[in-house]
PDB file of N, CA and C in Angstrom:
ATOM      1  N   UNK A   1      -6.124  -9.049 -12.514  1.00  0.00           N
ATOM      2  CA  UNK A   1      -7.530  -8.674 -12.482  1.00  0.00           C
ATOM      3  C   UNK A   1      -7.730  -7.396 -13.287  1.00  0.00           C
ATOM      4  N   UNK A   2      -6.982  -7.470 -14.634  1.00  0.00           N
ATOM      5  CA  UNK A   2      -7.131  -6.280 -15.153  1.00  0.00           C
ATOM      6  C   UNK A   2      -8.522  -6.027 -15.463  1.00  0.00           C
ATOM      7  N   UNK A   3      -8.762  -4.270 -15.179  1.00  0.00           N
ATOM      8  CA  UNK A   3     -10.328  -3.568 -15.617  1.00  0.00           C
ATOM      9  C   UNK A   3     -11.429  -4.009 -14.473  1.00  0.00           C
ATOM     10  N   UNK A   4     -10.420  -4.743 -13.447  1.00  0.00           N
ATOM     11  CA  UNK A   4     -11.499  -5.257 -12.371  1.00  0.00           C
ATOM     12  C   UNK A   4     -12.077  -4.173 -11.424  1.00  0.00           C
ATOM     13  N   UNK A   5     -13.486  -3.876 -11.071  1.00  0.00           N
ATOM     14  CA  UNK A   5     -12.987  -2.354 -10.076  1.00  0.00           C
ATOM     15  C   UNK A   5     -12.739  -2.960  -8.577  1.00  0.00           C
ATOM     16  N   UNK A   6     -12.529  -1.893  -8.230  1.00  0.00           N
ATOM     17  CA  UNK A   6     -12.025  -1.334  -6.743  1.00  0.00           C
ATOM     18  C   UNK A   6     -12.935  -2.189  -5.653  1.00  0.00           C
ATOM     19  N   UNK A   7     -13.601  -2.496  -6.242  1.00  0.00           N
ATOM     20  CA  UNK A   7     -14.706  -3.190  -5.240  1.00  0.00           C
ATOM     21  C   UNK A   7     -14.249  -5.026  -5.272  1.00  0.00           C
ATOM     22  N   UNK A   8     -13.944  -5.584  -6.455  1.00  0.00           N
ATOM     23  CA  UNK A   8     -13.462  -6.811  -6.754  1.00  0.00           C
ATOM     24  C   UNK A   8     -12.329  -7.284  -6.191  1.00  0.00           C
ATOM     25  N   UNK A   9     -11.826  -6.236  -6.716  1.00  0.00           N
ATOM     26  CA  UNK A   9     -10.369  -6.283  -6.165  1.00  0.00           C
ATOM     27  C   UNK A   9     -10.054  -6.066  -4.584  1.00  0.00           C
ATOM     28  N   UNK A  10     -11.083  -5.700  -3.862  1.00  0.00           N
ATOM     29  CA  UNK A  10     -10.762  -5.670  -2.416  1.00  0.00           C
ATOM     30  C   UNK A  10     -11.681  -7.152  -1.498  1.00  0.00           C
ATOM     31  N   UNK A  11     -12.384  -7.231  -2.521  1.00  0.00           N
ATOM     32  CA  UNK A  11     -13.343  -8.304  -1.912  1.00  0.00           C
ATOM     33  C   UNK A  11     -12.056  -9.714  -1.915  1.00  0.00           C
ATOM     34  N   UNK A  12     -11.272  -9.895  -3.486  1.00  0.00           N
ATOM     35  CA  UNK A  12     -10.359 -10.682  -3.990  1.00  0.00           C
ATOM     36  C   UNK A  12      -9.522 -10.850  -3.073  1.00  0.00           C
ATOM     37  N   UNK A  13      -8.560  -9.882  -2.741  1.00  0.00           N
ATOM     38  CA  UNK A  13      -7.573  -9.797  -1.719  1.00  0.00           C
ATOM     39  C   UNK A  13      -8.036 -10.341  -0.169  1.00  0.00           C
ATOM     40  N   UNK A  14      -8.989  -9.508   0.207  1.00  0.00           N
ATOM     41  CA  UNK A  14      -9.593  -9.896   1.321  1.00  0.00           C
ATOM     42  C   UNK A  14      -9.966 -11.903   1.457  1.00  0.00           C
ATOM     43  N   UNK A  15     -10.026 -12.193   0.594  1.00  0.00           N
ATOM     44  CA  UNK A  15     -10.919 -13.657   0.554  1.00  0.00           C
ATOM     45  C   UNK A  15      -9.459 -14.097   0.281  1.00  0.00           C
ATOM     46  N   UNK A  16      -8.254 -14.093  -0.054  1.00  0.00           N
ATOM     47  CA  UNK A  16      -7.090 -14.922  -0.339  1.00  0.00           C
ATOM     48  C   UNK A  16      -6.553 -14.391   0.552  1.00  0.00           C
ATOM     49  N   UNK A  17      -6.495 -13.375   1.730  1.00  0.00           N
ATOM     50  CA  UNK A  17      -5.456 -12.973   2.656  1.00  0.00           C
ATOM     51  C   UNK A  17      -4.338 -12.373   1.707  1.00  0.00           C
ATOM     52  N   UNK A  18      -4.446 -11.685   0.729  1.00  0.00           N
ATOM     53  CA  UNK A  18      -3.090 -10.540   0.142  1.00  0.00           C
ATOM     54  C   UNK A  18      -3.478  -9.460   0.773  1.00  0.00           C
ATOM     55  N   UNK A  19      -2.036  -8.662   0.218  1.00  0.00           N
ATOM     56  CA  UNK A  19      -1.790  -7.563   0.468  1.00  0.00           C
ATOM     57  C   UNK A  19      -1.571  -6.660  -0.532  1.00  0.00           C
ATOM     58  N   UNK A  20      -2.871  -5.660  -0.511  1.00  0.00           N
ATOM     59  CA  UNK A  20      -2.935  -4.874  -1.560  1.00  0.00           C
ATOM     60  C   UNK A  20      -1.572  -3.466  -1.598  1.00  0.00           C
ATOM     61  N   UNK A  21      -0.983  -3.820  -2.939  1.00  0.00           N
ATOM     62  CA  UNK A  21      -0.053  -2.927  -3.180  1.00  0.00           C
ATOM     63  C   UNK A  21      -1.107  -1.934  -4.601  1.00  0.00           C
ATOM     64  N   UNK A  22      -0.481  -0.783  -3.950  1.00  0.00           N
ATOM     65  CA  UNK A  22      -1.467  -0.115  -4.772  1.00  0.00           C
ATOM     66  C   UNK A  22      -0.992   1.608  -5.437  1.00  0.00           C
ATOM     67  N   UNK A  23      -0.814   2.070  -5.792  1.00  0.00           N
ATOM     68  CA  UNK A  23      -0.751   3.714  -6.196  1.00  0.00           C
ATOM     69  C   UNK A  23      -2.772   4.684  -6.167  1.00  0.00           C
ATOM     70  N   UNK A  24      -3.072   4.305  -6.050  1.00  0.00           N
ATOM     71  CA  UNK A  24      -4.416   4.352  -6.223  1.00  0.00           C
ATOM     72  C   UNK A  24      -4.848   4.746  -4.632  1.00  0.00           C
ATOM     73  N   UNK A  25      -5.338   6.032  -4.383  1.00  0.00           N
ATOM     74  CA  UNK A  25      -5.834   6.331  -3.126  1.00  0.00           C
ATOM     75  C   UNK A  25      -7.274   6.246  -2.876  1.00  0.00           C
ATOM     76  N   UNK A  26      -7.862   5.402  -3.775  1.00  0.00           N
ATOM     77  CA  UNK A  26      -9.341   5.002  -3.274  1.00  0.00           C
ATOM     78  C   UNK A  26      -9.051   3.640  -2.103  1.00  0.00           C
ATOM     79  N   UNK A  27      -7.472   3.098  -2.535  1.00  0.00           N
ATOM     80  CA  UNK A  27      -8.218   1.564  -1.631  1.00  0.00           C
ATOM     81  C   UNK A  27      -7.353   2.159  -0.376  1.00  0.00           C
ATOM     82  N   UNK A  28      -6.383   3.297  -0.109  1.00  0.00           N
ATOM     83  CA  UNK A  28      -6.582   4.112   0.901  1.00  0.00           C
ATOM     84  C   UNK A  28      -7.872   4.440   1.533  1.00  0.00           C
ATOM     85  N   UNK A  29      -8.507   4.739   1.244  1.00  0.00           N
ATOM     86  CA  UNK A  29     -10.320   5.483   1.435  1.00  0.00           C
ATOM     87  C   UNK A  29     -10.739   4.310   1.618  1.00  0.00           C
ATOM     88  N   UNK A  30     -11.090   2.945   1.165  1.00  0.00           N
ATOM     89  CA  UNK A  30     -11.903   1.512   1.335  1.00  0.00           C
ATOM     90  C   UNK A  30     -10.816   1.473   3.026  1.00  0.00           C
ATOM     91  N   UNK A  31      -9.635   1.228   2.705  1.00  0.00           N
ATOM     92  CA  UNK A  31      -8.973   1.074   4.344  1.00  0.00           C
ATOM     93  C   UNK A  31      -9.564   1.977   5.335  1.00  0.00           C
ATOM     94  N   UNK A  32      -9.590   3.130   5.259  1.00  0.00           N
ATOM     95  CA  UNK A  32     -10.031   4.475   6.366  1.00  0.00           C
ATOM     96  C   UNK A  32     -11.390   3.818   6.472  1.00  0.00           C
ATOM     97  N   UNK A  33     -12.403   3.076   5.606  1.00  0.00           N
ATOM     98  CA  UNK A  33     -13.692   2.895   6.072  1.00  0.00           C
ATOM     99  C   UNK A  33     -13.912   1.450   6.420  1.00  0.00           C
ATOM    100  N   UNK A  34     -13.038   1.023   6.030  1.00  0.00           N
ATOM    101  CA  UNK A  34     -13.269  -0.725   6.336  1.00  0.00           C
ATOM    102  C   UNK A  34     -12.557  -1.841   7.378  1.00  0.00           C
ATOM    103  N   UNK A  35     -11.532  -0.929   7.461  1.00  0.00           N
ATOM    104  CA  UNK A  35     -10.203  -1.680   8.247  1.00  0.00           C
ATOM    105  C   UNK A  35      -9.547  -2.974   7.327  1.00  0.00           C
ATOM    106  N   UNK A  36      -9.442  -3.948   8.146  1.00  0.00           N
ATOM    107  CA  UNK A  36      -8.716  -4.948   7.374  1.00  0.00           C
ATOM    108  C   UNK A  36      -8.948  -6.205   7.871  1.00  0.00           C
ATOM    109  N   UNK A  37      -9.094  -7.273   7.240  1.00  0.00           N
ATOM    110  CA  UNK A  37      -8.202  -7.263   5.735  1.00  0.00           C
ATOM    111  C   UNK A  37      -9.033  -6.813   4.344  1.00  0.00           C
ATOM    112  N   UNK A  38      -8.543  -6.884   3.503  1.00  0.00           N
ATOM    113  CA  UNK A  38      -7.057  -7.402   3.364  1.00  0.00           C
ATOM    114  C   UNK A  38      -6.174  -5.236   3.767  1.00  0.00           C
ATOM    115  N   UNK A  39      -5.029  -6.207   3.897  1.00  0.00           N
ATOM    116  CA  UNK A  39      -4.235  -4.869   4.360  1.00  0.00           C
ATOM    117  C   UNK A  39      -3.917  -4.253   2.935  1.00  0.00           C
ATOM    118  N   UNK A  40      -3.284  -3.046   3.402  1.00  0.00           N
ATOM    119  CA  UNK A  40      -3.378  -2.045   1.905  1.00  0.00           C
ATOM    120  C   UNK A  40      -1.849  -1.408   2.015  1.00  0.00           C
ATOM    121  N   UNK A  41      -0.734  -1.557   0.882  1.00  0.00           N
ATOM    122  CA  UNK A  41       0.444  -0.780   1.445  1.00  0.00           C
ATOM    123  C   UNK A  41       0.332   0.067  -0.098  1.00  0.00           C
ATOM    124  N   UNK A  42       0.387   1.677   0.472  1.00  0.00           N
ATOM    125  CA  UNK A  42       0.604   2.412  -0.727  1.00  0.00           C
ATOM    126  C   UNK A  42       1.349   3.301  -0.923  1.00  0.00           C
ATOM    127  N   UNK A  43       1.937   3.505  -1.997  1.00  0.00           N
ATOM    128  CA  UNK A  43       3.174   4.084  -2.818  1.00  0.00           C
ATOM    129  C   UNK A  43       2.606   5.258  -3.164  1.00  0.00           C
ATOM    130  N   UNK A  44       2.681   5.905  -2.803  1.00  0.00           N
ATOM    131  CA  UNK A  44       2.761   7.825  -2.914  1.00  0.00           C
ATOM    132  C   UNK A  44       3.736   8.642  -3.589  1.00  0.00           C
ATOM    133  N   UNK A  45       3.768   7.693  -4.550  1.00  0.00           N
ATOM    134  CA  UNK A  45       4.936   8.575  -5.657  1.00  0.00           C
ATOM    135  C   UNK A  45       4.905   9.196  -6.593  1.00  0.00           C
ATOM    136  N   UNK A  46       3.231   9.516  -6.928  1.00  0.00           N
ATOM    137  CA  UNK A  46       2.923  10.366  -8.394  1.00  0.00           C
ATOM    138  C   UNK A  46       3.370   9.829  -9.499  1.00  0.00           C
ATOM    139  N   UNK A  47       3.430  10.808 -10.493  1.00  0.00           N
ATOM    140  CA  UNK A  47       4.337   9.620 -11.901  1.00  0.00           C
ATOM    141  C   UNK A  47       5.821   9.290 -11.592  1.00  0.00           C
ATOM    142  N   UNK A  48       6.199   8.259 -11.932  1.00  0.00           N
ATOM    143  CA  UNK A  48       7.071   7.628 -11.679  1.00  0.00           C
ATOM    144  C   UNK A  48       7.591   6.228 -12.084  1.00  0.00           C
ATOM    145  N   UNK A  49       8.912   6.254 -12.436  1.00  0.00           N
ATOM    146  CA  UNK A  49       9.076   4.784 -13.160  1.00  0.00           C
ATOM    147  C   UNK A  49       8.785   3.415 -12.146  1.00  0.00           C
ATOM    148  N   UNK A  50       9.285   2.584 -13.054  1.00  0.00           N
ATOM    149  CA  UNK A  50       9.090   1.215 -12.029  1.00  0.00           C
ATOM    150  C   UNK A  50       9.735   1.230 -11.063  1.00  0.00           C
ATOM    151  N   UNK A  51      11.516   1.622 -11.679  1.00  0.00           N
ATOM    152  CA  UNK A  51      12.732   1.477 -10.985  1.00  0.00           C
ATOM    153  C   UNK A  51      12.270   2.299  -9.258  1.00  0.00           C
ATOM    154  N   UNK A  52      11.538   3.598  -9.705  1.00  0.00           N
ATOM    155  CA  UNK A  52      11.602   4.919  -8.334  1.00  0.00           C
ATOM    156  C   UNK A  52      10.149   3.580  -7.524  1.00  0.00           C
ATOM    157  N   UNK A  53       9.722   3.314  -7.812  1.00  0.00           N
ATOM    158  CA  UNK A  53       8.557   1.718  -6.910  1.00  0.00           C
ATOM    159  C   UNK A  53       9.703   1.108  -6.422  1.00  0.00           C
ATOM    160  N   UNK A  54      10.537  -0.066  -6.964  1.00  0.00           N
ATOM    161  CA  UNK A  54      11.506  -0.913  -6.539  1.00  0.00           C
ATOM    162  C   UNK A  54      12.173  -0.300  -5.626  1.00  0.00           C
ATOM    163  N   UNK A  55      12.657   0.871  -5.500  1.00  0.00           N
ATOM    164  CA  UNK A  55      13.704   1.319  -5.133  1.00  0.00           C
ATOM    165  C   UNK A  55      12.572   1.621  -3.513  1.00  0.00           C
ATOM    166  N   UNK A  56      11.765   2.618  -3.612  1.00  0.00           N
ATOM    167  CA  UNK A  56      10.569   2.180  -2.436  1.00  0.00           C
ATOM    168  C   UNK A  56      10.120   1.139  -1.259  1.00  0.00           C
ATOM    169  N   UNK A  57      10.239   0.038  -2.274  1.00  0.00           N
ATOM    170  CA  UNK A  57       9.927  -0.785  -1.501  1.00  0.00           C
ATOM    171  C   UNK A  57      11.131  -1.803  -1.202  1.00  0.00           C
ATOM    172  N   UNK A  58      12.193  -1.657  -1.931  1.00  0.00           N
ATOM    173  CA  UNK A  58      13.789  -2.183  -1.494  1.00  0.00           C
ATOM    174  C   UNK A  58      13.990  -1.203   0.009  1.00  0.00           C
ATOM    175  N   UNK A  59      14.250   0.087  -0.409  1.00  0.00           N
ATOM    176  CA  UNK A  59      14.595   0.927   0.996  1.00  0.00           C
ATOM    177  C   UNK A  59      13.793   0.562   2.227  1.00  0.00           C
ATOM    178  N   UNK A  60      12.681  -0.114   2.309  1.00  0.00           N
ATOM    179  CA  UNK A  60      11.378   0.232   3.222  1.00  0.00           C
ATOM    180  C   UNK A  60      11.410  -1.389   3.381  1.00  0.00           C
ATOM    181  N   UNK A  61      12.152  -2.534   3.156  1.00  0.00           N
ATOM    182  CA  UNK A  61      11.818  -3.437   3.078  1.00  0.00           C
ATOM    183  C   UNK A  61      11.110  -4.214   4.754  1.00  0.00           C
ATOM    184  N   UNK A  62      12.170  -3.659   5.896  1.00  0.00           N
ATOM    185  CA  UNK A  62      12.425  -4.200   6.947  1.00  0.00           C
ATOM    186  C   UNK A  62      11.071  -3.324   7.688  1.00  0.00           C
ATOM    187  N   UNK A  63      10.254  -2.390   7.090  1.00  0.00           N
ATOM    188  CA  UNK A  63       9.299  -1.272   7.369  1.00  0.00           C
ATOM    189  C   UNK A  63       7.527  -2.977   6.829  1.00  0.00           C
ATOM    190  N   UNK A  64       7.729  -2.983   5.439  1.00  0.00           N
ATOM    191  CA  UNK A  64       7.293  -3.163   5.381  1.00  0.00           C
ATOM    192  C   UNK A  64       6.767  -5.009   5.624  1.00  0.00           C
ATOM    193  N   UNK A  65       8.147  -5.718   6.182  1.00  0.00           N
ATOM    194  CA  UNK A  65       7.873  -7.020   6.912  1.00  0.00           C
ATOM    195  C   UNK A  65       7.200  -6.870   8.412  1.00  0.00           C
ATOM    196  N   UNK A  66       7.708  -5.771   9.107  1.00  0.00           N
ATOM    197  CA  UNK A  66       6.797  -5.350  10.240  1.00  0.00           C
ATOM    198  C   UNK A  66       5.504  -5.325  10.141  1.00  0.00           C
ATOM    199  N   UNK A  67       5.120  -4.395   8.852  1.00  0.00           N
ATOM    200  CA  UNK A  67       3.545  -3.914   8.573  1.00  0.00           C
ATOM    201  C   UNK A  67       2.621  -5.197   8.135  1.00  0.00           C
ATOM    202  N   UNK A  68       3.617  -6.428   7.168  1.00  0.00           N
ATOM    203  CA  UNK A  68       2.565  -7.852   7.187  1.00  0.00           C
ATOM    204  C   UNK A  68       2.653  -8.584   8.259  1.00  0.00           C
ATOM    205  N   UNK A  69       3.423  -8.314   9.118  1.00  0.00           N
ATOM    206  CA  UNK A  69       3.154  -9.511  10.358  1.00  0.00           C
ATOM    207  C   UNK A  69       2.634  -8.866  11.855  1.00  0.00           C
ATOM    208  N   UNK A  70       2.434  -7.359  11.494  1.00  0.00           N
ATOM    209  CA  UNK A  70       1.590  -6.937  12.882  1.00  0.00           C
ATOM    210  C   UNK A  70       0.174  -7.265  12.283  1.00  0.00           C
ATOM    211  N   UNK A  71      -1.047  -7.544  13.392  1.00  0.00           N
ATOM    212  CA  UNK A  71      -2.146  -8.163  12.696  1.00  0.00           C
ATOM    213  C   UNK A  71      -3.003  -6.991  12.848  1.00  0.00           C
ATOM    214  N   UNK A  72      -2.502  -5.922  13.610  1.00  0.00           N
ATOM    215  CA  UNK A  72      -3.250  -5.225  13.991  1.00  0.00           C
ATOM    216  C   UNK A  72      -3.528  -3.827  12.845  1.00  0.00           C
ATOM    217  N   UNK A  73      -2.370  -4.206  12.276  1.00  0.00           N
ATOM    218  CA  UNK A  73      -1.654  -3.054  10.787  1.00  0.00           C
ATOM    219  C   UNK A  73      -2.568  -3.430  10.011  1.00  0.00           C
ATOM    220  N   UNK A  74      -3.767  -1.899   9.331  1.00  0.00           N
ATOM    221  CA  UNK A  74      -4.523  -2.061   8.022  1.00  0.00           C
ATOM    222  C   UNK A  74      -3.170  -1.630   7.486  1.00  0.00           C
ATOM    223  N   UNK A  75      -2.832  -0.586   7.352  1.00  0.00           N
ATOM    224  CA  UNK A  75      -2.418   0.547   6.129  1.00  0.00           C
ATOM    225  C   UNK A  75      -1.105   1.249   6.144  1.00  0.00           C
ATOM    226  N   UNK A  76      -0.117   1.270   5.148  1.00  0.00           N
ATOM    227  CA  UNK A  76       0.818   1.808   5.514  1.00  0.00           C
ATOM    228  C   UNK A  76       0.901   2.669   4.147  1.00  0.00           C
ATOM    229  N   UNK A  77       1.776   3.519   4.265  1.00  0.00           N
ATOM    230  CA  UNK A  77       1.949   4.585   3.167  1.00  0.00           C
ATOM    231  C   UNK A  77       3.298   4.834   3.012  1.00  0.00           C
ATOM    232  N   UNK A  78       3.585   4.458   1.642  1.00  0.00           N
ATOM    233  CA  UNK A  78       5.225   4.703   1.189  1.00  0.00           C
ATOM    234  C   UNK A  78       5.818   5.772   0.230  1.00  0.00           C
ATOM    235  N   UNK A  79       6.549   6.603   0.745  1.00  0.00           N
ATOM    236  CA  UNK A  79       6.942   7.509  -0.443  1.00  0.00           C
ATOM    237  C   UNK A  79       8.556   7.936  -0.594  1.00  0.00           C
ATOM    238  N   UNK A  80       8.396   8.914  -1.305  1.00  0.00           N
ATOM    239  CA  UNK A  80       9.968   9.122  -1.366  1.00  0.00           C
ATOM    240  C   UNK A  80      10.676  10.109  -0.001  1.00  0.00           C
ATOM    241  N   UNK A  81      11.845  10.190   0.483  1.00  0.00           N
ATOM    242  CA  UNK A  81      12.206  10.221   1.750  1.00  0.00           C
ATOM    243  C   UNK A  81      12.444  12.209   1.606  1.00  0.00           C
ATOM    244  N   UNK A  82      12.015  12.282   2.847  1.00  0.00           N
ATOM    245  CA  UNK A  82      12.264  13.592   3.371  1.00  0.00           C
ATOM    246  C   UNK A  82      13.367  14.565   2.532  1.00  0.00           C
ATOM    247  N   UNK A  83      13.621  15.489   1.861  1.00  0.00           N
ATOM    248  CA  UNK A  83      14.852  16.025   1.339  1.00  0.00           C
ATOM    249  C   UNK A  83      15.377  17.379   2.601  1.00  0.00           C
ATOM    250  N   UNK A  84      14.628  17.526   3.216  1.00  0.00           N
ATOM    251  CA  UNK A  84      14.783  18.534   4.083  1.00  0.00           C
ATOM    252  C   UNK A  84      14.185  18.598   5.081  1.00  0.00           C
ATOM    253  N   UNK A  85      14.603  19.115   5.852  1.00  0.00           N
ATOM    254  CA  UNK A  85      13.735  18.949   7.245  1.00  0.00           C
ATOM    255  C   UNK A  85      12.628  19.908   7.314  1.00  0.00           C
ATOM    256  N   UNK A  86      11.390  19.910   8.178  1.00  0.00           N
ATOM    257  CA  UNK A  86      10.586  20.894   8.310  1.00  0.00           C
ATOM    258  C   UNK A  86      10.772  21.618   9.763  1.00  0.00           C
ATOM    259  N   UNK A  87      10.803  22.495   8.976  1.00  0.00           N
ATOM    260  CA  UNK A  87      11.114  24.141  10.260  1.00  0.00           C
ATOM    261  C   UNK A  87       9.950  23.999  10.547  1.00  0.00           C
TER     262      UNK A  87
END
């Protein structure tokens, strides 16, 4: 749906039952105001290659089969893992 906006593309998903994978924190913001569906899983990784995505959603895999089969799950948020703890 390239050049499609934000609005198409959620109506799209929603009407086929997907799951929006996204870098883009507006369809964060459409989730906070709309709920679901369609559900929204997003990658919080700033610039970044494909490989540092794959590697995301490889690590998170068993995270993110939970998040499509609870019905109750809009939104989940994926990023790169803790390097340190917070004091």
């Amino acid at each position: 749906m390239g050049g499609a906006s934000d609005e198409a593309i959620w109506e799209h998903a929603k009407m086929h039952q997907l799951v929006l994978l996204t870098k883009d924190e507006d369809f964060q913001q459409l989730s906070a105001m709309r709920g679901h569906p369609p559900k929204v899983l997003w990658i919080r990784l700033g610039n970044c290659s494909t490989e540092d995505v794959v590697n995301v959603l490889v690590t998170n895999r068993a995270l993110i089969d939970q998040f499509v089969q609870d019905t109750d799950a809009a939104f989940l948020a994926l990023g790169p893992a803790l390097r340190k703890p917070i004091a």
